[in-house]
PDB file of N, CA and C in Angstrom:
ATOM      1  N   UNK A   1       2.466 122.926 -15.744  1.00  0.00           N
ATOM      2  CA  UNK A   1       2.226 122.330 -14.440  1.00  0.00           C
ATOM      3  C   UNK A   1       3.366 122.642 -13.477  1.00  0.00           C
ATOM      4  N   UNK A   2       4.482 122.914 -13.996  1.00  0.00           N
ATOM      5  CA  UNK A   2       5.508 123.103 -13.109  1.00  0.00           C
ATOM      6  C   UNK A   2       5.553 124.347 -12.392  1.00  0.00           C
ATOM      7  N   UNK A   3       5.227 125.262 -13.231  1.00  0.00           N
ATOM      8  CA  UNK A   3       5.147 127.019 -12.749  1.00  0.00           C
ATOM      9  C   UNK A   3       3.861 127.174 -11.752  1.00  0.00           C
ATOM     10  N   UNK A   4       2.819 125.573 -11.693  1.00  0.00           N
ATOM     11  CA  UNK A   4       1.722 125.597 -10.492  1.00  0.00           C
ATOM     12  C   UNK A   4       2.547 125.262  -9.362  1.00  0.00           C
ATOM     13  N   UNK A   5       3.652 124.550 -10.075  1.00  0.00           N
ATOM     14  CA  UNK A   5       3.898 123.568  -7.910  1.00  0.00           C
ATOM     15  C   UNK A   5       5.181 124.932  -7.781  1.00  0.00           C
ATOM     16  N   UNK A   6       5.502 125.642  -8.365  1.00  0.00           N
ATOM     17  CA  UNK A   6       6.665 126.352  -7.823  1.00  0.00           C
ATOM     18  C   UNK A   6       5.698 127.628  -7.242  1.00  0.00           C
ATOM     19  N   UNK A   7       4.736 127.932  -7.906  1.00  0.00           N
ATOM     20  CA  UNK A   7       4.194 129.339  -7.176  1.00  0.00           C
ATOM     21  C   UNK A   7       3.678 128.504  -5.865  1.00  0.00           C
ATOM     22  N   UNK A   8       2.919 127.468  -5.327  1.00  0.00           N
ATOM     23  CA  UNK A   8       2.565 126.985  -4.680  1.00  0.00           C
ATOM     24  C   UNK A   8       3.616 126.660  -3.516  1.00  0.00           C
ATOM     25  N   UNK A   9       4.869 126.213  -3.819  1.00  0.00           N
ATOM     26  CA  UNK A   9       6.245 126.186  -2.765  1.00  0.00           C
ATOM     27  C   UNK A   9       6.547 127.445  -2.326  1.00  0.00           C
ATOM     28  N   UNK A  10       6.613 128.398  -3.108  1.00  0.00           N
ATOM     29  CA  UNK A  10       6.756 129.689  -2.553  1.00  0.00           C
ATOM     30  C   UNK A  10       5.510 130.331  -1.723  1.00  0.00           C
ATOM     31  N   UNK A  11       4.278 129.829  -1.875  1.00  0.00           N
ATOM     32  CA  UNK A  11       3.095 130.385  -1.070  1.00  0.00           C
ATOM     33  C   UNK A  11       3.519 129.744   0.314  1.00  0.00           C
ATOM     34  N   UNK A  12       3.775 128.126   0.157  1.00  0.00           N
ATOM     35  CA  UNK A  12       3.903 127.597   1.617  1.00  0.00           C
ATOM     36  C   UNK A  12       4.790 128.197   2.089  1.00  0.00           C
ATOM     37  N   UNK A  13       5.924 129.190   1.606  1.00  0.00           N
ATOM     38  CA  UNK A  13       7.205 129.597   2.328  1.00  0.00           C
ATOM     39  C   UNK A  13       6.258 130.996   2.576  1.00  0.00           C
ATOM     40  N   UNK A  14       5.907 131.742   1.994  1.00  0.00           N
ATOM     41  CA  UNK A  14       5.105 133.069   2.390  1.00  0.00           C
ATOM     42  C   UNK A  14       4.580 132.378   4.101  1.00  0.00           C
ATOM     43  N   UNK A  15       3.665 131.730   3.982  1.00  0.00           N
ATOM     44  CA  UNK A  15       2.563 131.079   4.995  1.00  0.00           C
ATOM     45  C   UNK A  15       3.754 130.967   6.407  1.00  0.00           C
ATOM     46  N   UNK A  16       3.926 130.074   6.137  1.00  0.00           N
ATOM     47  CA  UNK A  16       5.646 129.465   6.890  1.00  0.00           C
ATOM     48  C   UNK A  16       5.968 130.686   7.968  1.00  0.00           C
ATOM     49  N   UNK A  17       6.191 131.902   6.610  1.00  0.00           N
ATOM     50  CA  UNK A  17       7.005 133.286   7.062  1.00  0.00           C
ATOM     51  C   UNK A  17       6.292 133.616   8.725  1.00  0.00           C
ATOM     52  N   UNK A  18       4.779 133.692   7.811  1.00  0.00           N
ATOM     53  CA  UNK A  18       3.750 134.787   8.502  1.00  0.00           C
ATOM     54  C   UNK A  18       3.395 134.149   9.601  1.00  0.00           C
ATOM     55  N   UNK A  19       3.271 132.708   9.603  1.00  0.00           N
ATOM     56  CA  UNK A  19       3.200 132.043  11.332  1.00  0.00           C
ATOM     57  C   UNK A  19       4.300 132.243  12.435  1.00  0.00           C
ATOM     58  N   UNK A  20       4.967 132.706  11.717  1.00  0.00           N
ATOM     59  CA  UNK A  20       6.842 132.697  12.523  1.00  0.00           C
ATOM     60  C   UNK A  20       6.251 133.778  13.380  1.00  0.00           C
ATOM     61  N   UNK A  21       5.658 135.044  12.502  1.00  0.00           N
ATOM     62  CA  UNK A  21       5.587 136.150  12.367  1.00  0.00           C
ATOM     63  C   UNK A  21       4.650 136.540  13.791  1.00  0.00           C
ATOM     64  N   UNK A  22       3.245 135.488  13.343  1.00  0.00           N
ATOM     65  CA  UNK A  22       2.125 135.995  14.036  1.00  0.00           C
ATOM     66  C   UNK A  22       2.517 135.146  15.973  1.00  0.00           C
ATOM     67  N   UNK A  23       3.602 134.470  15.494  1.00  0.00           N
ATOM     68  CA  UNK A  23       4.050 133.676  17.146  1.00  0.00           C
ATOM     69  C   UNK A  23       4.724 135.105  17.752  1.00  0.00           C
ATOM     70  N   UNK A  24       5.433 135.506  16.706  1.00  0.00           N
ATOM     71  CA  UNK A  24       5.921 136.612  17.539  1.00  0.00           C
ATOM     72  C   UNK A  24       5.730 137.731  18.131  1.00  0.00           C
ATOM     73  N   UNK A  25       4.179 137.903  17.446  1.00  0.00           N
ATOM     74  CA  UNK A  25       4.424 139.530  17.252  1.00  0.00           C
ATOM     75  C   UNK A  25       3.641 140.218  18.983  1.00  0.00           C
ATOM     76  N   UNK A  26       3.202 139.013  19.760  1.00  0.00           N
ATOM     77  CA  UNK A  26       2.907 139.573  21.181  1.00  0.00           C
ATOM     78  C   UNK A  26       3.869 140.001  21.283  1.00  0.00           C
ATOM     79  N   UNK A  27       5.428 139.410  21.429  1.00  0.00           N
ATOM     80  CA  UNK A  27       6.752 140.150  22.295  1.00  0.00           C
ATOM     81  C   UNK A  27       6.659 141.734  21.697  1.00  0.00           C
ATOM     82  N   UNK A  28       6.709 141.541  20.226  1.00  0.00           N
ATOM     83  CA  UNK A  28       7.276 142.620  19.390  1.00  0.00           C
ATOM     84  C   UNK A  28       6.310 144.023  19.672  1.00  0.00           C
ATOM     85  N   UNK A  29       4.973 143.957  20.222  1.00  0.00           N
ATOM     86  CA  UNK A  29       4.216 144.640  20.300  1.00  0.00           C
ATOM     87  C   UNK A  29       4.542 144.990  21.433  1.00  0.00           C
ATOM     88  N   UNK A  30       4.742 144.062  22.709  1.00  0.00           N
ATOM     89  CA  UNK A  30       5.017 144.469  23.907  1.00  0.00           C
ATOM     90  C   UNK A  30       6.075 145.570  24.158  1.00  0.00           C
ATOM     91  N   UNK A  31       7.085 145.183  23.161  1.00  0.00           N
ATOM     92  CA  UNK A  31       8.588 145.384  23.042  1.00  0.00           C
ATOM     93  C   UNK A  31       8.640 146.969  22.371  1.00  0.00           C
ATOM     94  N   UNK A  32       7.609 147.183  21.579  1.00  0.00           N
ATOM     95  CA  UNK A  32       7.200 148.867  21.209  1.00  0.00           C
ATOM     96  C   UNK A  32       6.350 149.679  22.149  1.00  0.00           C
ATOM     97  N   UNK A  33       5.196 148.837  22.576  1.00  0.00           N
ATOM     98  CA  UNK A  33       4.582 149.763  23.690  1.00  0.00           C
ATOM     99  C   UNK A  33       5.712 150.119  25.086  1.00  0.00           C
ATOM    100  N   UNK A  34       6.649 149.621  25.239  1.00  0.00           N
ATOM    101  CA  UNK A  34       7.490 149.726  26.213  1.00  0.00           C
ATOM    102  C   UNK A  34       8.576 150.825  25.777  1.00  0.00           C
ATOM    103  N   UNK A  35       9.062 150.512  24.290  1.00  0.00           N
ATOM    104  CA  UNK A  35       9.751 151.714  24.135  1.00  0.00           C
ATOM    105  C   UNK A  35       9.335 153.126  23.918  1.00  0.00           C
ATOM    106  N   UNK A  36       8.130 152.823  23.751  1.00  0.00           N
ATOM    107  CA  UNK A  36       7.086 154.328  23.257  1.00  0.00           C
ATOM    108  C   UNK A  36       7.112 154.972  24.968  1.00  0.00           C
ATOM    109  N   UNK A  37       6.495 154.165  25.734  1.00  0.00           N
ATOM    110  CA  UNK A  37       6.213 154.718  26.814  1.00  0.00           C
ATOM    111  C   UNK A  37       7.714 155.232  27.766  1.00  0.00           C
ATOM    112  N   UNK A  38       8.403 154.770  27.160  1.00  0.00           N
ATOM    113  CA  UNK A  38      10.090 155.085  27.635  1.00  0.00           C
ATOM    114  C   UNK A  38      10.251 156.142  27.015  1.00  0.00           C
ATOM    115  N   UNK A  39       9.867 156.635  25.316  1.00  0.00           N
ATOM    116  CA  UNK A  39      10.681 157.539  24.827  1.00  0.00           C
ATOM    117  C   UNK A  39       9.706 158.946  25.126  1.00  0.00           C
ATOM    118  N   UNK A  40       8.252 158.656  25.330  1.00  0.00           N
ATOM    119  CA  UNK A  40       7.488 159.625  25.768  1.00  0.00           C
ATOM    120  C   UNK A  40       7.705 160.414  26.966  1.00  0.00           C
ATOM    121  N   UNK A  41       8.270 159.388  28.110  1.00  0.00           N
ATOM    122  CA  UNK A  41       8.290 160.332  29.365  1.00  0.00           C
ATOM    123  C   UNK A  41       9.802 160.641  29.428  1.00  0.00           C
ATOM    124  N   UNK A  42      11.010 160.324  28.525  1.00  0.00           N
ATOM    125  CA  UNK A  42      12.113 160.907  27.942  1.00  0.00           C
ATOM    126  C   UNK A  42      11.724 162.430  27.477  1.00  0.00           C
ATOM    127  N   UNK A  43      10.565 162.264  26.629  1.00  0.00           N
ATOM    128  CA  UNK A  43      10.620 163.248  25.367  1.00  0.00           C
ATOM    129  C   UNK A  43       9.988 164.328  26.679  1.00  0.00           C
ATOM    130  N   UNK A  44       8.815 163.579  27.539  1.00  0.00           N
ATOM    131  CA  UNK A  44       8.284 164.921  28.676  1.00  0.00           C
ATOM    132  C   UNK A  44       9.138 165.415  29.343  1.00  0.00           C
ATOM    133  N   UNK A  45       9.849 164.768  29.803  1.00  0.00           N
ATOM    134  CA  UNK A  45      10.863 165.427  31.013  1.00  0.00           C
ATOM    135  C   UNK A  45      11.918 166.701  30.246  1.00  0.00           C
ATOM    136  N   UNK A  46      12.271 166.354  28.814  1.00  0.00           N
ATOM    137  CA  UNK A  46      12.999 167.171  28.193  1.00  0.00           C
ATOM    138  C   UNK A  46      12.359 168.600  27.865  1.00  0.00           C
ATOM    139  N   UNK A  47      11.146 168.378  27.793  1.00  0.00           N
ATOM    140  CA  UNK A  47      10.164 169.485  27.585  1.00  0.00           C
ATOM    141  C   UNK A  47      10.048 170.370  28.739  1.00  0.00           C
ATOM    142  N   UNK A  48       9.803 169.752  30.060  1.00  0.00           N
ATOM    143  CA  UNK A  48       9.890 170.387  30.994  1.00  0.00           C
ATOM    144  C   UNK A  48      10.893 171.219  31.795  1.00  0.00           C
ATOM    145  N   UNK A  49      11.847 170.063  31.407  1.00  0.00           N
ATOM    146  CA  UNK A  49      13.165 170.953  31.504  1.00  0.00           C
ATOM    147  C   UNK A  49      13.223 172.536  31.439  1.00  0.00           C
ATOM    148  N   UNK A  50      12.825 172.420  29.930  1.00  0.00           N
ATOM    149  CA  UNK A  50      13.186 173.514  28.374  1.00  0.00           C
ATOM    150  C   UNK A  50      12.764 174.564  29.139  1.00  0.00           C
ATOM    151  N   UNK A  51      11.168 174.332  29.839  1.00  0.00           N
ATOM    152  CA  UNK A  51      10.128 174.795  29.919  1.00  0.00           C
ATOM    153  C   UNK A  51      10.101 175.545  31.126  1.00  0.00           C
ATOM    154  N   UNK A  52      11.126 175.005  31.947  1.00  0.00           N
ATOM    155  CA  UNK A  52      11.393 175.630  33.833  1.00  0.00           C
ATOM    156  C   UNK A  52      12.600 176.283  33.099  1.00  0.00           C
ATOM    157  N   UNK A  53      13.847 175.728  32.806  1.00  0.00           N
ATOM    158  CA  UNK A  53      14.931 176.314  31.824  1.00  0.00           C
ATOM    159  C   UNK A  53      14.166 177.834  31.658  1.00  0.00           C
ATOM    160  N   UNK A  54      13.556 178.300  30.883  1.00  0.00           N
ATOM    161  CA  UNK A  54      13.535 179.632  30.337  1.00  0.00           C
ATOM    162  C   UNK A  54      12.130 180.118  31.398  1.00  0.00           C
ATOM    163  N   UNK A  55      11.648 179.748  32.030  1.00  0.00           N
ATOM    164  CA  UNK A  55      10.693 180.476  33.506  1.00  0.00           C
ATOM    165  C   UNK A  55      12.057 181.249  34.037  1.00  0.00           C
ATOM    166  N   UNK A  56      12.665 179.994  34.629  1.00  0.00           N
ATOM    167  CA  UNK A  56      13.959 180.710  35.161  1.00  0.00           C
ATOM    168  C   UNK A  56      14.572 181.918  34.888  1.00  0.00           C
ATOM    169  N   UNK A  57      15.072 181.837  33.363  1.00  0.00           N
ATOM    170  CA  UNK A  57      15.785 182.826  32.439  1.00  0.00           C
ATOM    171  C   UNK A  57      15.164 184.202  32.404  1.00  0.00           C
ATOM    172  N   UNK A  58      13.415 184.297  32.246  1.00  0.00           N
ATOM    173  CA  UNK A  58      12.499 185.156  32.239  1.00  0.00           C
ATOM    174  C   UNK A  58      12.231 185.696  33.572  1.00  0.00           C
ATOM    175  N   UNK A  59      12.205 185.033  34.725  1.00  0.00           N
ATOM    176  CA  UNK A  59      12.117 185.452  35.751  1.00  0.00           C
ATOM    177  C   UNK A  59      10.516 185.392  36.180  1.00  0.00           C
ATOM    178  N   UNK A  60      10.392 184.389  35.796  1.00  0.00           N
ATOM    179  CA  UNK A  60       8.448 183.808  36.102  1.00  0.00           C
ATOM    180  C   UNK A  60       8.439 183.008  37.261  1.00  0.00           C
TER     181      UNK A  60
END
């Protein structure tokens, strides 16, 4: 009976976890779509660079 109430204390702490979790996870989602869209038009502009960079070099 004892190894029922201890797996059972540890489920309520799992549960516990995952509400913490699911309060948070609007910011956390927000908080990635924001860095994605930051590191994408980072990652474009570097491309374009590259991309006028050697037009230049070639003489296009």
């Amino acid at each position: 009976m004892a190894d029922n109430s201890r797996e059972f204390e540890l489920l309520q702490r799992i549960d516990g976890r995952l509400e913490r979790f699911e309060k948070r996870f609007p910011q956390v989602e927000r908080k990635a779509v924001q860095y994605g869209a930051a590191a994408g038009a980072l990652t474009g502009g570097l491309v374009a660079c590259g991309l006028l960079a050697a037009r230049i070099k070639l003489g296009l």
